[in-house]
C-alpha atoms as a PDB file:
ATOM      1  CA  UNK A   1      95.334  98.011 144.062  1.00  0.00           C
ATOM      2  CA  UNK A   2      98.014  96.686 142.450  1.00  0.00           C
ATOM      3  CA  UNK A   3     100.785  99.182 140.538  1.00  0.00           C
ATOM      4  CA  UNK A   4     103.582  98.635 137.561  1.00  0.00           C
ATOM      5  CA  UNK A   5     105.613 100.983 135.696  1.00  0.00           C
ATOM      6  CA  UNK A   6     104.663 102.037 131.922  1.00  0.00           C
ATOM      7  CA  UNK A   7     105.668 104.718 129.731  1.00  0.00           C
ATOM      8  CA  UNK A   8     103.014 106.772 128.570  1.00  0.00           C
ATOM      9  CA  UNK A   9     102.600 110.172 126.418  1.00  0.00           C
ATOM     10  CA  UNK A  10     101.534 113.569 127.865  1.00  0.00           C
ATOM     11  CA  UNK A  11     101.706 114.907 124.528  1.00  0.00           C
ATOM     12  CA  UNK A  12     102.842 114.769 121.002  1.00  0.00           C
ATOM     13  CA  UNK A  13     105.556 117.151 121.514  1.00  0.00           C
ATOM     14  CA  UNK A  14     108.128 114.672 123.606  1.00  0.00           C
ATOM     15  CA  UNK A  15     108.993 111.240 124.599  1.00  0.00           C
ATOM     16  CA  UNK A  16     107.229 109.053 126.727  1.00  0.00           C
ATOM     17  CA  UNK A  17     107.649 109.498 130.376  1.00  0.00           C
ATOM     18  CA  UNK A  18     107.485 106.802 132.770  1.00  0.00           C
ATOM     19  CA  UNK A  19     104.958 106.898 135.320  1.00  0.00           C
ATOM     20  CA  UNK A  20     103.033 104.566 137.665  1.00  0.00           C
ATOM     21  CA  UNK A  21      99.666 103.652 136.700  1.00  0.00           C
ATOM     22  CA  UNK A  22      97.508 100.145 138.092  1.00  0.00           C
ATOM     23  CA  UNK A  23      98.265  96.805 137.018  1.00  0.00           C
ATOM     24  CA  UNK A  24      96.070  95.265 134.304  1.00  0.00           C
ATOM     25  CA  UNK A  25      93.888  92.527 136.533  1.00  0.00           C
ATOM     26  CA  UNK A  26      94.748  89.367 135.828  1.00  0.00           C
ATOM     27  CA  UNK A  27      92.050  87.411 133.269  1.00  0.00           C
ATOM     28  CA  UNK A  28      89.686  84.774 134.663  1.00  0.00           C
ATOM     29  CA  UNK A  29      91.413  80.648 134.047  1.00  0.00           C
ATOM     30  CA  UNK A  30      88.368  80.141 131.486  1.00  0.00           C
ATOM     31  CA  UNK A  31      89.960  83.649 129.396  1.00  0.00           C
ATOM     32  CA  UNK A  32      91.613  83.181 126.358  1.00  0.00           C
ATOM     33  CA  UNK A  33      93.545  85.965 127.112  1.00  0.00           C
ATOM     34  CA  UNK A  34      96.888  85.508 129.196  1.00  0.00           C
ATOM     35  CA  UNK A  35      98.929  88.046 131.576  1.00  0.00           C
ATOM     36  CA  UNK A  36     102.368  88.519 130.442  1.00  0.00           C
ATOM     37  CA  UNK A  37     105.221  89.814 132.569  1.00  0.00           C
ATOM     38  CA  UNK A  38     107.076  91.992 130.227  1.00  0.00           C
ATOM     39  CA  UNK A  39     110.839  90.464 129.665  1.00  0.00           C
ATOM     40  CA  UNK A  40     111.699  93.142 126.886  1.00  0.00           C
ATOM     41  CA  UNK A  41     109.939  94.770 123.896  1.00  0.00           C
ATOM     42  CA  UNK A  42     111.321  96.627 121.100  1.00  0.00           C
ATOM     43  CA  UNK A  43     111.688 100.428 120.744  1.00  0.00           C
ATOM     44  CA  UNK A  44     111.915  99.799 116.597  1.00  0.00           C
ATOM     45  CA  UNK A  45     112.676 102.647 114.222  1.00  0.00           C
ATOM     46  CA  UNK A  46     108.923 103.033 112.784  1.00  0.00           C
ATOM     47  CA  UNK A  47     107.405 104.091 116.493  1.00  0.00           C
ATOM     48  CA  UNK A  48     109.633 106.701 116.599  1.00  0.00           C
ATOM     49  CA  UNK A  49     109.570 107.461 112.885  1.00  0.00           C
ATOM     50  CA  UNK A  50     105.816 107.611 112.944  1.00  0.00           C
ATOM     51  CA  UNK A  51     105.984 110.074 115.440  1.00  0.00           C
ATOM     52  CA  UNK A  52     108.655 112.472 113.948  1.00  0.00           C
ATOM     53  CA  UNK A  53     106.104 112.669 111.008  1.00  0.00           C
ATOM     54  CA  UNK A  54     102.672 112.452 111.939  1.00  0.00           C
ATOM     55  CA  UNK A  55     102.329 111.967 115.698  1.00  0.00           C
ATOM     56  CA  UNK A  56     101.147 108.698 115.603  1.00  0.00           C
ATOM     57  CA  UNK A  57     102.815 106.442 118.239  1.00  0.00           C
ATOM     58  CA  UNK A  58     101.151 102.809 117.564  1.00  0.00           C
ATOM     59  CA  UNK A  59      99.734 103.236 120.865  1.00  0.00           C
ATOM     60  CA  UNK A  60      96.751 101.550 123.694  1.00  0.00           C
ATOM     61  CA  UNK A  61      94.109 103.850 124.385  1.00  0.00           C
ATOM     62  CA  UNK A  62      95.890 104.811 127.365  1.00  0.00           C
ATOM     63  CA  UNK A  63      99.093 106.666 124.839  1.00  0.00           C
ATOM     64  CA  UNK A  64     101.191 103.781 126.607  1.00  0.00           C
ATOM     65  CA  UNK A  65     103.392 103.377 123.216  1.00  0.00           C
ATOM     66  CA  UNK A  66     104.871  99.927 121.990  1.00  0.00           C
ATOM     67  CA  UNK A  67     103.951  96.725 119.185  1.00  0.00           C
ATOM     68  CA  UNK A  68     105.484  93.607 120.827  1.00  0.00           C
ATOM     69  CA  UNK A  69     107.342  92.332 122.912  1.00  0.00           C
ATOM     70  CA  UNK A  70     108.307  89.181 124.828  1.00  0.00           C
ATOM     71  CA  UNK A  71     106.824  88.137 128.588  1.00  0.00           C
ATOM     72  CA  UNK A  72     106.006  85.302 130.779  1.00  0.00           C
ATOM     73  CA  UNK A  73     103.172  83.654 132.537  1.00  0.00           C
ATOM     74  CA  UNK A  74     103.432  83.117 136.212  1.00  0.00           C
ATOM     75  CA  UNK A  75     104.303  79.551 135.190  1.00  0.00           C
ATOM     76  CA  UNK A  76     107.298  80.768 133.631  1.00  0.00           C
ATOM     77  CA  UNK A  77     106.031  80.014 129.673  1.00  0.00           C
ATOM     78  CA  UNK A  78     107.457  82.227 127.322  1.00  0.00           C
ATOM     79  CA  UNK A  79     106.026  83.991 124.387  1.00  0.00           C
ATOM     80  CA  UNK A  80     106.654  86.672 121.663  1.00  0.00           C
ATOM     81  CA  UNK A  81     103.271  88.930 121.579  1.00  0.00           C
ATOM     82  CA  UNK A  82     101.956  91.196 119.285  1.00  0.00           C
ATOM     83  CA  UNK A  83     100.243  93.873 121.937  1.00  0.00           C
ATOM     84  CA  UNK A  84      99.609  97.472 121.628  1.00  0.00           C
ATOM     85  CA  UNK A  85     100.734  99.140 125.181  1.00  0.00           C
ATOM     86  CA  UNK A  86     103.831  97.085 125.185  1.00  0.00           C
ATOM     87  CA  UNK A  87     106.027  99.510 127.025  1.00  0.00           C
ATOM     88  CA  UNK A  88     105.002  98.583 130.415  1.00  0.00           C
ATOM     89  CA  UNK A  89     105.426  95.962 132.959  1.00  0.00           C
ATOM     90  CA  UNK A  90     102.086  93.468 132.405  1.00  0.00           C
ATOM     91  CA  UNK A  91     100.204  93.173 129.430  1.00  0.00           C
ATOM     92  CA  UNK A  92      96.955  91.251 129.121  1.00  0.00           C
ATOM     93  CA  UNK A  93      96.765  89.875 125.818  1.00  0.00           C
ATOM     94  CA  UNK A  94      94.604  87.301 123.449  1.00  0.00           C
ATOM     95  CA  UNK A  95      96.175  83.733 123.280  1.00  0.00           C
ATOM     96  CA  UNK A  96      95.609  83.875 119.819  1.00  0.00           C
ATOM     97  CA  UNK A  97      98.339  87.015 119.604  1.00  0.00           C
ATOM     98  CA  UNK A  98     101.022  84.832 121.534  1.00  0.00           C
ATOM     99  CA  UNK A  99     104.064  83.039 120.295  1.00  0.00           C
ATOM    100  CA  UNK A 100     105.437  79.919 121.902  1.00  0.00           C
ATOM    101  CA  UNK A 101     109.244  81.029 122.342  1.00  0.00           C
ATOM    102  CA  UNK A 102     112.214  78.420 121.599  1.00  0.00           C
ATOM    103  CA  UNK A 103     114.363  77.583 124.471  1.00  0.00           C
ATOM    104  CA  UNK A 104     116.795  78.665 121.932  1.00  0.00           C
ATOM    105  CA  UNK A 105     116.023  81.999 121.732  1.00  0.00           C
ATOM    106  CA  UNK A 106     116.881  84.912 124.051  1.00  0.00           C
ATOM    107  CA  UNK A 107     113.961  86.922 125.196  1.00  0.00           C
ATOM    108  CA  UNK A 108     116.068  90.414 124.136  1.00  0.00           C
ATOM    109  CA  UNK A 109     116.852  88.858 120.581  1.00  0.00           C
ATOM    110  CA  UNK A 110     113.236  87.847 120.109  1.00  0.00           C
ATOM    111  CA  UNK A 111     112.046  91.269 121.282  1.00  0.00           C
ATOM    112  CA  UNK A 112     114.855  93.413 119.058  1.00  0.00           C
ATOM    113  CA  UNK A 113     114.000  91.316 115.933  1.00  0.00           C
ATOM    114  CA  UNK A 114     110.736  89.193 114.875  1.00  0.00           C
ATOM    115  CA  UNK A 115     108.789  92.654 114.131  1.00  0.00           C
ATOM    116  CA  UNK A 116     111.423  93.961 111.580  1.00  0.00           C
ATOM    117  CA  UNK A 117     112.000  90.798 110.771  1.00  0.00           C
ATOM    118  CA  UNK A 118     108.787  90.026 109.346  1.00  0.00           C
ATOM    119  CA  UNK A 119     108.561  92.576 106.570  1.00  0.00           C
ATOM    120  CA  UNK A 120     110.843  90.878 104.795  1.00  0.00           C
ATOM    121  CA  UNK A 121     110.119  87.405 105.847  1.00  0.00           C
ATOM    122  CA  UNK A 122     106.365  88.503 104.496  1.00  0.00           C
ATOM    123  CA  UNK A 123     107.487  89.477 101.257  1.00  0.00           C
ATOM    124  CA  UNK A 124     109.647  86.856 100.575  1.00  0.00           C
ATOM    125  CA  UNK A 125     107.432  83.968 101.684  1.00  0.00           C
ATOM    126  CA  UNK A 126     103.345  85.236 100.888  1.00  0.00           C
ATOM    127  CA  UNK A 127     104.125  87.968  98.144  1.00  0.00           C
ATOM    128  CA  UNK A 128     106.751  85.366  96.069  1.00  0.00           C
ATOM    129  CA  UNK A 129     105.965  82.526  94.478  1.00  0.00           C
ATOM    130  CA  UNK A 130     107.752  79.088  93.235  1.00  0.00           C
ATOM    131  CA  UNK A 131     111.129  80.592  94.111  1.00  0.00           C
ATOM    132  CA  UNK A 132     113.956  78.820  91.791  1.00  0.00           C
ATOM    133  CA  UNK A 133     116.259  76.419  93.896  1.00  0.00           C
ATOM    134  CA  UNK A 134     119.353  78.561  94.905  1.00  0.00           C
ATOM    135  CA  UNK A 135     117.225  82.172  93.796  1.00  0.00           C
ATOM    136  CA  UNK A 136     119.214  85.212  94.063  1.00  0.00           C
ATOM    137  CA  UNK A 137     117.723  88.270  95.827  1.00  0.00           C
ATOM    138  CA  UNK A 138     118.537  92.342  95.384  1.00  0.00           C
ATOM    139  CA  UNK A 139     117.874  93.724  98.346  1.00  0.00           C
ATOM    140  CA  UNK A 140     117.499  98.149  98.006  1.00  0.00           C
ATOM    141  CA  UNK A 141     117.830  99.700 101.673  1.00  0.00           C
ATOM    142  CA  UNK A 142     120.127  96.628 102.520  1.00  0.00           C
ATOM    143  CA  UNK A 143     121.586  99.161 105.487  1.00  0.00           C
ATOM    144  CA  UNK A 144     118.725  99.758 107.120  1.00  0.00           C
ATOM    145  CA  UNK A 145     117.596  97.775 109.892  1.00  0.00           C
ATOM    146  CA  UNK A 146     115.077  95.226 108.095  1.00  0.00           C
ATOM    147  CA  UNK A 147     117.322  95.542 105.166  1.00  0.00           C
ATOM    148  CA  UNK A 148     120.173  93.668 106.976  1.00  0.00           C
ATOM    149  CA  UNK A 149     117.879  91.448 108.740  1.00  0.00           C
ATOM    150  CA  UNK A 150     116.412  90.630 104.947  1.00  0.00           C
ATOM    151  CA  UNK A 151     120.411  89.137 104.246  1.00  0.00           C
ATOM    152  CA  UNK A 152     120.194  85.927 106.768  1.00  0.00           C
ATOM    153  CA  UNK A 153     116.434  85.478 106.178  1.00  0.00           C
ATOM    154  CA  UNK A 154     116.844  85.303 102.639  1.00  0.00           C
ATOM    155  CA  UNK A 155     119.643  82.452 102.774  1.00  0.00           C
ATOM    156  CA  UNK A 156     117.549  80.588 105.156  1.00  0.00           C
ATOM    157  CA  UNK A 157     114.328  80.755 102.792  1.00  0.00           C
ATOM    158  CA  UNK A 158     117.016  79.504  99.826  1.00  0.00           C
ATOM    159  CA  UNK A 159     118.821  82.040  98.437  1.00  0.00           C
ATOM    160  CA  UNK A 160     122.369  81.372  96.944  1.00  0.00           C
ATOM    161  CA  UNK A 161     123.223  85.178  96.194  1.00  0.00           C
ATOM    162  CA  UNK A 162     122.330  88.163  97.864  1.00  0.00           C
ATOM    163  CA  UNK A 163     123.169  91.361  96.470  1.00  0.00           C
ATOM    164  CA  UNK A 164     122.800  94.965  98.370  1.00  0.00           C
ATOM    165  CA  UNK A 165     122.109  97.958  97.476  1.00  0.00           C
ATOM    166  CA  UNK A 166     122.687 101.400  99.843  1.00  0.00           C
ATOM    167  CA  UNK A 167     124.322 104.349 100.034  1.00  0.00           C
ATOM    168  CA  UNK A 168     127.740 103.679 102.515  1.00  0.00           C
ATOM    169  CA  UNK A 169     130.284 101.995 101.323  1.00  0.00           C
ATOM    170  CA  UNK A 170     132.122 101.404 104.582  1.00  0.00           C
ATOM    171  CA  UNK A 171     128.948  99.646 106.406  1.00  0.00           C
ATOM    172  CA  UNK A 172     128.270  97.354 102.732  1.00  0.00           C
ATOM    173  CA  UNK A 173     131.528  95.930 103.184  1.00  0.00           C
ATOM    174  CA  UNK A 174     130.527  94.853 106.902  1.00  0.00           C
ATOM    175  CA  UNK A 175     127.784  93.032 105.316  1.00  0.00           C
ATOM    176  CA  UNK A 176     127.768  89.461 104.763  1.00  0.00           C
ATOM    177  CA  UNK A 177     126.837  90.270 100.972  1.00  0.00           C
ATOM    178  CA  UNK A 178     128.002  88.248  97.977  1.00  0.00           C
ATOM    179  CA  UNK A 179     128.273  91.844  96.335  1.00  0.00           C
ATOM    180  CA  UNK A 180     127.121  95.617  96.517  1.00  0.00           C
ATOM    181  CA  UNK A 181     126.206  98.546  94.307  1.00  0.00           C
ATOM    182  CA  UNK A 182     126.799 101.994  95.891  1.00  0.00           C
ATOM    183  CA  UNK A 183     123.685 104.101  95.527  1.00  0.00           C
ATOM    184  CA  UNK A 184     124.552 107.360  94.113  1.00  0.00           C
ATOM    185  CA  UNK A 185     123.421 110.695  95.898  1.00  0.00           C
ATOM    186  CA  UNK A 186     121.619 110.905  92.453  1.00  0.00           C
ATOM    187  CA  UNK A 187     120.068 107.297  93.107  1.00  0.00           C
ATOM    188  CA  UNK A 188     118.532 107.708  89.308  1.00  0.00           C
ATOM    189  CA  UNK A 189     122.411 107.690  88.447  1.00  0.00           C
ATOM    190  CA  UNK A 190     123.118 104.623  90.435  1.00  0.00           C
ATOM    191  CA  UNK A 191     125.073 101.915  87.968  1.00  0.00           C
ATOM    192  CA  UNK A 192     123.241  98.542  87.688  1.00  0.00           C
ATOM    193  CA  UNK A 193     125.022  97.270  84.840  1.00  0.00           C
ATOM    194  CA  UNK A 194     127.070  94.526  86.795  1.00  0.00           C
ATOM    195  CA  UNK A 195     124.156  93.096  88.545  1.00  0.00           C
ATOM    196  CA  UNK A 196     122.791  90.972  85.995  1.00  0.00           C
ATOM    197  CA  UNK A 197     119.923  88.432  86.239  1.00  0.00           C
ATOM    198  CA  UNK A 198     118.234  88.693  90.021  1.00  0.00           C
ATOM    199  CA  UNK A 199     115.085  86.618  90.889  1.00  0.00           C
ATOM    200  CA  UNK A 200     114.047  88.707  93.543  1.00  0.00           C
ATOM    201  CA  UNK A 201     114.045  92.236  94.495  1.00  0.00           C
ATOM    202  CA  UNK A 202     112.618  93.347  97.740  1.00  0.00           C
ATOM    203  CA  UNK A 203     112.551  97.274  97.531  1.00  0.00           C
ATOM    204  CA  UNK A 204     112.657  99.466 101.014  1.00  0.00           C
ATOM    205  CA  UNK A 205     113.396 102.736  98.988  1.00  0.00           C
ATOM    206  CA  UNK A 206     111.751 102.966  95.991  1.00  0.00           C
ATOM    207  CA  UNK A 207     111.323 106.180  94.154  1.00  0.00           C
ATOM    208  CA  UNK A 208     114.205 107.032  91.631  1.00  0.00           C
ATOM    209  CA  UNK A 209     116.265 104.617  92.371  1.00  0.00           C
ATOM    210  CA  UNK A 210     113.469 101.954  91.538  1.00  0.00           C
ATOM    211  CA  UNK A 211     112.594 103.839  88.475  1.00  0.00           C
ATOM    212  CA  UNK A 212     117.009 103.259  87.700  1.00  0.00           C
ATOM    213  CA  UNK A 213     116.511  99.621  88.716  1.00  0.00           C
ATOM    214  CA  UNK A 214     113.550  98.529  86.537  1.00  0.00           C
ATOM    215  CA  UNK A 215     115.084 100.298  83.603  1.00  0.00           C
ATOM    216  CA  UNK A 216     117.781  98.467  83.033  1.00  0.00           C
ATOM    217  CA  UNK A 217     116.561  94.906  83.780  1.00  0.00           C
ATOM    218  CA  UNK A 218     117.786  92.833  81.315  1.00  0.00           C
ATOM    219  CA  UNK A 219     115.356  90.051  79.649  1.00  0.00           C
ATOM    220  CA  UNK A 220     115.447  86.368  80.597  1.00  0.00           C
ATOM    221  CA  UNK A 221     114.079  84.768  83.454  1.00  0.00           C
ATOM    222  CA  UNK A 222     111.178  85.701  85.529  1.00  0.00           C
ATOM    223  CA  UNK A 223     112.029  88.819  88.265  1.00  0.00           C
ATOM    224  CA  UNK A 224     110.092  89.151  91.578  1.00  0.00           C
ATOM    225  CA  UNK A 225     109.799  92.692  92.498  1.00  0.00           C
ATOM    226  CA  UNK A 226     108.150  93.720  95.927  1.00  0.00           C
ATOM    227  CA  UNK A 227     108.209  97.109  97.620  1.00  0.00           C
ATOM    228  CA  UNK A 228     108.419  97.012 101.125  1.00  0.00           C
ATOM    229  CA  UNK A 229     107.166 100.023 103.761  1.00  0.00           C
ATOM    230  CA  UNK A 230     105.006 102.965 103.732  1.00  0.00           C
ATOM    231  CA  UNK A 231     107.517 105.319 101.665  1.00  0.00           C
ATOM    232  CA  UNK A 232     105.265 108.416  99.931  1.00  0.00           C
ATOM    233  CA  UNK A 233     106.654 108.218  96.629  1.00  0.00           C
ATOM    234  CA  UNK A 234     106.185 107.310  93.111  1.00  0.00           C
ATOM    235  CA  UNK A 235     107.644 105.902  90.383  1.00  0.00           C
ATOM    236  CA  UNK A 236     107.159 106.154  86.442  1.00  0.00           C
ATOM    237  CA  UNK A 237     107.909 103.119  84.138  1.00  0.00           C
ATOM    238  CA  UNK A 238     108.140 102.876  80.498  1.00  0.00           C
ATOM    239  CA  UNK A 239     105.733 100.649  78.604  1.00  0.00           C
ATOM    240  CA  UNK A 240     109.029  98.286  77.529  1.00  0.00           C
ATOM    241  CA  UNK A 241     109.936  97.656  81.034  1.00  0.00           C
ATOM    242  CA  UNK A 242     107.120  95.292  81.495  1.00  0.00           C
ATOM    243  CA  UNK A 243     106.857  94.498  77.959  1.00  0.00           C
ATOM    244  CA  UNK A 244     110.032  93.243  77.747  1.00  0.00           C
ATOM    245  CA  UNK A 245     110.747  91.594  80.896  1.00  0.00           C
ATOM    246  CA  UNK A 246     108.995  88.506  82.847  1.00  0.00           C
ATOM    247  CA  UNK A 247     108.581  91.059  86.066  1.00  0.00           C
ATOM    248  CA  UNK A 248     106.179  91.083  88.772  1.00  0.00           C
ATOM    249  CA  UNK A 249     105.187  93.642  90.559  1.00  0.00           C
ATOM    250  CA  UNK A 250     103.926  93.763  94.149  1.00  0.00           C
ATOM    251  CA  UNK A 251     103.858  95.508  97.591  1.00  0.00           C
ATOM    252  CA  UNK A 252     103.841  94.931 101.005  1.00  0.00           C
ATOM    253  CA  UNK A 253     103.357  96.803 104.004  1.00  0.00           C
ATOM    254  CA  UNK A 254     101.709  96.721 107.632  1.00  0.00           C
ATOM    255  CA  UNK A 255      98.241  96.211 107.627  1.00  0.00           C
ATOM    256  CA  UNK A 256      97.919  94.636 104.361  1.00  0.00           C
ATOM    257  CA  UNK A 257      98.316  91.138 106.189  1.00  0.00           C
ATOM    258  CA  UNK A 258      95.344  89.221 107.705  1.00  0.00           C
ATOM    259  CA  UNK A 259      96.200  87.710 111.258  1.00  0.00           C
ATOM    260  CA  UNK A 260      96.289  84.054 109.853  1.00  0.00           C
ATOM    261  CA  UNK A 261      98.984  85.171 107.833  1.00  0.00           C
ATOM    262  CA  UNK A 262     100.964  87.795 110.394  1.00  0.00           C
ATOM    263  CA  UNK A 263     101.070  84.356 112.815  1.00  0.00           C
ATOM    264  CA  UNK A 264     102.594  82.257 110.331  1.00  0.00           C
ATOM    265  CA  UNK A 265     104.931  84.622 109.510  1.00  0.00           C
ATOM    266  CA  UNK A 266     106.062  85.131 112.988  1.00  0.00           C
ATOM    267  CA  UNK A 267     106.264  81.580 113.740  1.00  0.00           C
ATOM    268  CA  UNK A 268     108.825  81.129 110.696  1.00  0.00           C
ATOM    269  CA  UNK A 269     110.603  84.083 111.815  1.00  0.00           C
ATOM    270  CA  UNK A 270     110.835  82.394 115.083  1.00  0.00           C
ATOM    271  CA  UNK A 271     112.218  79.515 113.899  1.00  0.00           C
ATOM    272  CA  UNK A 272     114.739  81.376 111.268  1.00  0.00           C
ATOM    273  CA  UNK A 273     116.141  83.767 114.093  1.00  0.00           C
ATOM    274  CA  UNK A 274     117.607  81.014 115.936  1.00  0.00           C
ATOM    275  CA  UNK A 275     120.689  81.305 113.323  1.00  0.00           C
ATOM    276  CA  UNK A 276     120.929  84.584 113.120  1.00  0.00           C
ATOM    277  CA  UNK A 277     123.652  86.241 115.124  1.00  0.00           C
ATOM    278  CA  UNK A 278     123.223  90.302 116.148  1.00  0.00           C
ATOM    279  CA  UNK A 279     125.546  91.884 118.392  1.00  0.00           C
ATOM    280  CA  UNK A 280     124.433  95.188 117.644  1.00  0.00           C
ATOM    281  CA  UNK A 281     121.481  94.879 120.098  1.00  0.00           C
ATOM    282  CA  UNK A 282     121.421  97.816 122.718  1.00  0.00           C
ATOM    283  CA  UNK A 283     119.649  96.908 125.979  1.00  0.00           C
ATOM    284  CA  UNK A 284     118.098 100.005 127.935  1.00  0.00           C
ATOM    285  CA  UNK A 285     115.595  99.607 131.069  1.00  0.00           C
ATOM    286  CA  UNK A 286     112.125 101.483 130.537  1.00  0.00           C
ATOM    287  CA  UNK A 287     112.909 103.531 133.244  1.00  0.00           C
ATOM    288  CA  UNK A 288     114.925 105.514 130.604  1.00  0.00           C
ATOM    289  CA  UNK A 289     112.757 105.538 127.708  1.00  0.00           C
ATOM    290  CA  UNK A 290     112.713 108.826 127.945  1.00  0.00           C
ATOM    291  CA  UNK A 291     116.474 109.239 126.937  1.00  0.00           C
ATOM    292  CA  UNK A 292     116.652 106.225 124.625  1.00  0.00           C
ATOM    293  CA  UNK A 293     113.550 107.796 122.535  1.00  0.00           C
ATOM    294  CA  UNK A 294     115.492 110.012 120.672  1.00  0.00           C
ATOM    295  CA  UNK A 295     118.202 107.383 119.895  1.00  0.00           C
ATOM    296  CA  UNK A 296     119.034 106.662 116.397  1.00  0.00           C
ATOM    297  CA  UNK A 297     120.516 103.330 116.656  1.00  0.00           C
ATOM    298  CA  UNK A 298     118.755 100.288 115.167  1.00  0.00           C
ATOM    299  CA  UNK A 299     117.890  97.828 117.398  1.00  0.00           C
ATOM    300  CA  UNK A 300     116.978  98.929 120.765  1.00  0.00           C
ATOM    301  CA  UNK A 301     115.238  96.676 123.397  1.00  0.00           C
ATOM    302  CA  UNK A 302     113.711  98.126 126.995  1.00  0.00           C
ATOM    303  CA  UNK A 303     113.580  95.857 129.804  1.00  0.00           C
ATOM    304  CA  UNK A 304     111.079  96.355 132.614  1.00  0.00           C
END
């Protein structure tokens, strides 16, 4: 019987190890699902963030942990999947879950940034509506790995300025950011005064900085708000916040999406990434998942 490598959980209380375990068989011709050699898949932030608070890993049945990824059929076509069980070399998955990939596009770029990508992609594109020509978007978490990716996104959707919002100064200015407001350590003390009118605001903190943010909106003109993420908080508005202001509030977060919409998003995302520069990806092989686990960089890609 056939064998690959995979990285797999013995238990909640450390990282995947990598261990040998049989290769998936490979689907009948009629299928509609495809075998995929793995080329790279992503180790994002939220699989290990999920596990640091709950112990859930996005996992197969088998604990083998991983989202995405991108492989290739034996004929050597290329695709960006959506796959639980990712972290391995083969994955059997439905046709209807794979991506055509772009000659364009490297296979480690692809892997490292459609799935962050999309969150804001989602909200910009299926949670907005009739955008103004040349909008301007606020973008709260801007340092965080889907916030940056929500800067070039934005501009390719339309927008003309893009404003961030996070707490250090020094990585702001390495942004390419029309302009920036420092969040205070008291975000409910953060100064919003200069921004003036914004179209859109997608949110990945929320909380009191939101509370800050909504408060002093000024009137005129219609405001897009969506919240982004899974973040357990809250936030308490006064009546004349929506009173007062053309604002629109919405969310979006992982499985709020039906798959229709998930594939058209991806597909865009395809298409947008193939302007978007990142030298900040770090390459590891899954033979050392183990070690790159616990990393706390960004964007982090495993090759079989």
């Amino acid at each position: 019987m056939p064998t690959m490598l995979a990285a797999q959980f013995m238990d909640k209380a450390h990282p995947p190890e990598i261990v040998v375990i049989p290769t998936p068989p490979e689907p009948e011709r009629w299928s509609s699902v495809i075998q995929l050699r793995v080329l790279a898949t992503g180790l994002h932030q939220v699989l290990r963030a999920r596990s640091r608070i709950n112990g859930e890993y996005f996992t197969s049945s088998s604990n083998i942990p991983g989202v995405d990824g991108v492989g290739e059929t034996s004929y050597g076509e290329r695709f960006f999947f959506l796959k639980d069980g990712s972290f391995a070399e083969y994955v059997n998955v439905p046709m209807k879950e794979c991506f055509p990939l772009p000659p364009g596009l490297n296979p480690i770029k692809a892997a490292s940034l459609v799935y962050p990508a999309l969150t804001s992609w989602l909200a910009l594109t299926e949670r907005c509506e009739n955008l103004p020509r040349d909008f301007s978007v606020l973008v709260m978490g801007v340092t965080s790995a889907c916030g940056r990716l929500t800067i070039p996104l934005a501009r390719a959707i339309g927008a003309k300025r893009v404003i961030g919002c996070a707490r250090d100064e020094g990585i702001l200015k390495t942004l390419d950011l029309d302009d920036y407001i420092i969040l205070q350590a008291k975000s409910e003390l953060t100064d919003f005064s200069k921004l003036g009118h914004i179209d859109v605001i997608v949110d990945y903190l929320y909380g009191p900085a939101t509370t800050n943010l909504l408060k002093t909106l000024r009137p005129g003109g219609k405001v897009q708000y969506v919240h982004v993420g899974c973040v357990k908080s809250e936030i308490s508005l006064p009546e004349s916040v929506l009173t007062r202001n053309d604002l629109t509030i919405r969310g979006s977060a992982q499985g709020t999406w039906d798959e229709q919409t998930i594939g058209r998003g991806i597909c865009g995302v395809i298409q947008a990434l193939l302007a978007v520069d990142n030298e900040e990806i770090i390459v590891k092989s899954l033979g050392n998942v183990e070690t790159a686990w616990n990393k706390t960089e960004n964007w982090i890609v495993l090759i079989p």
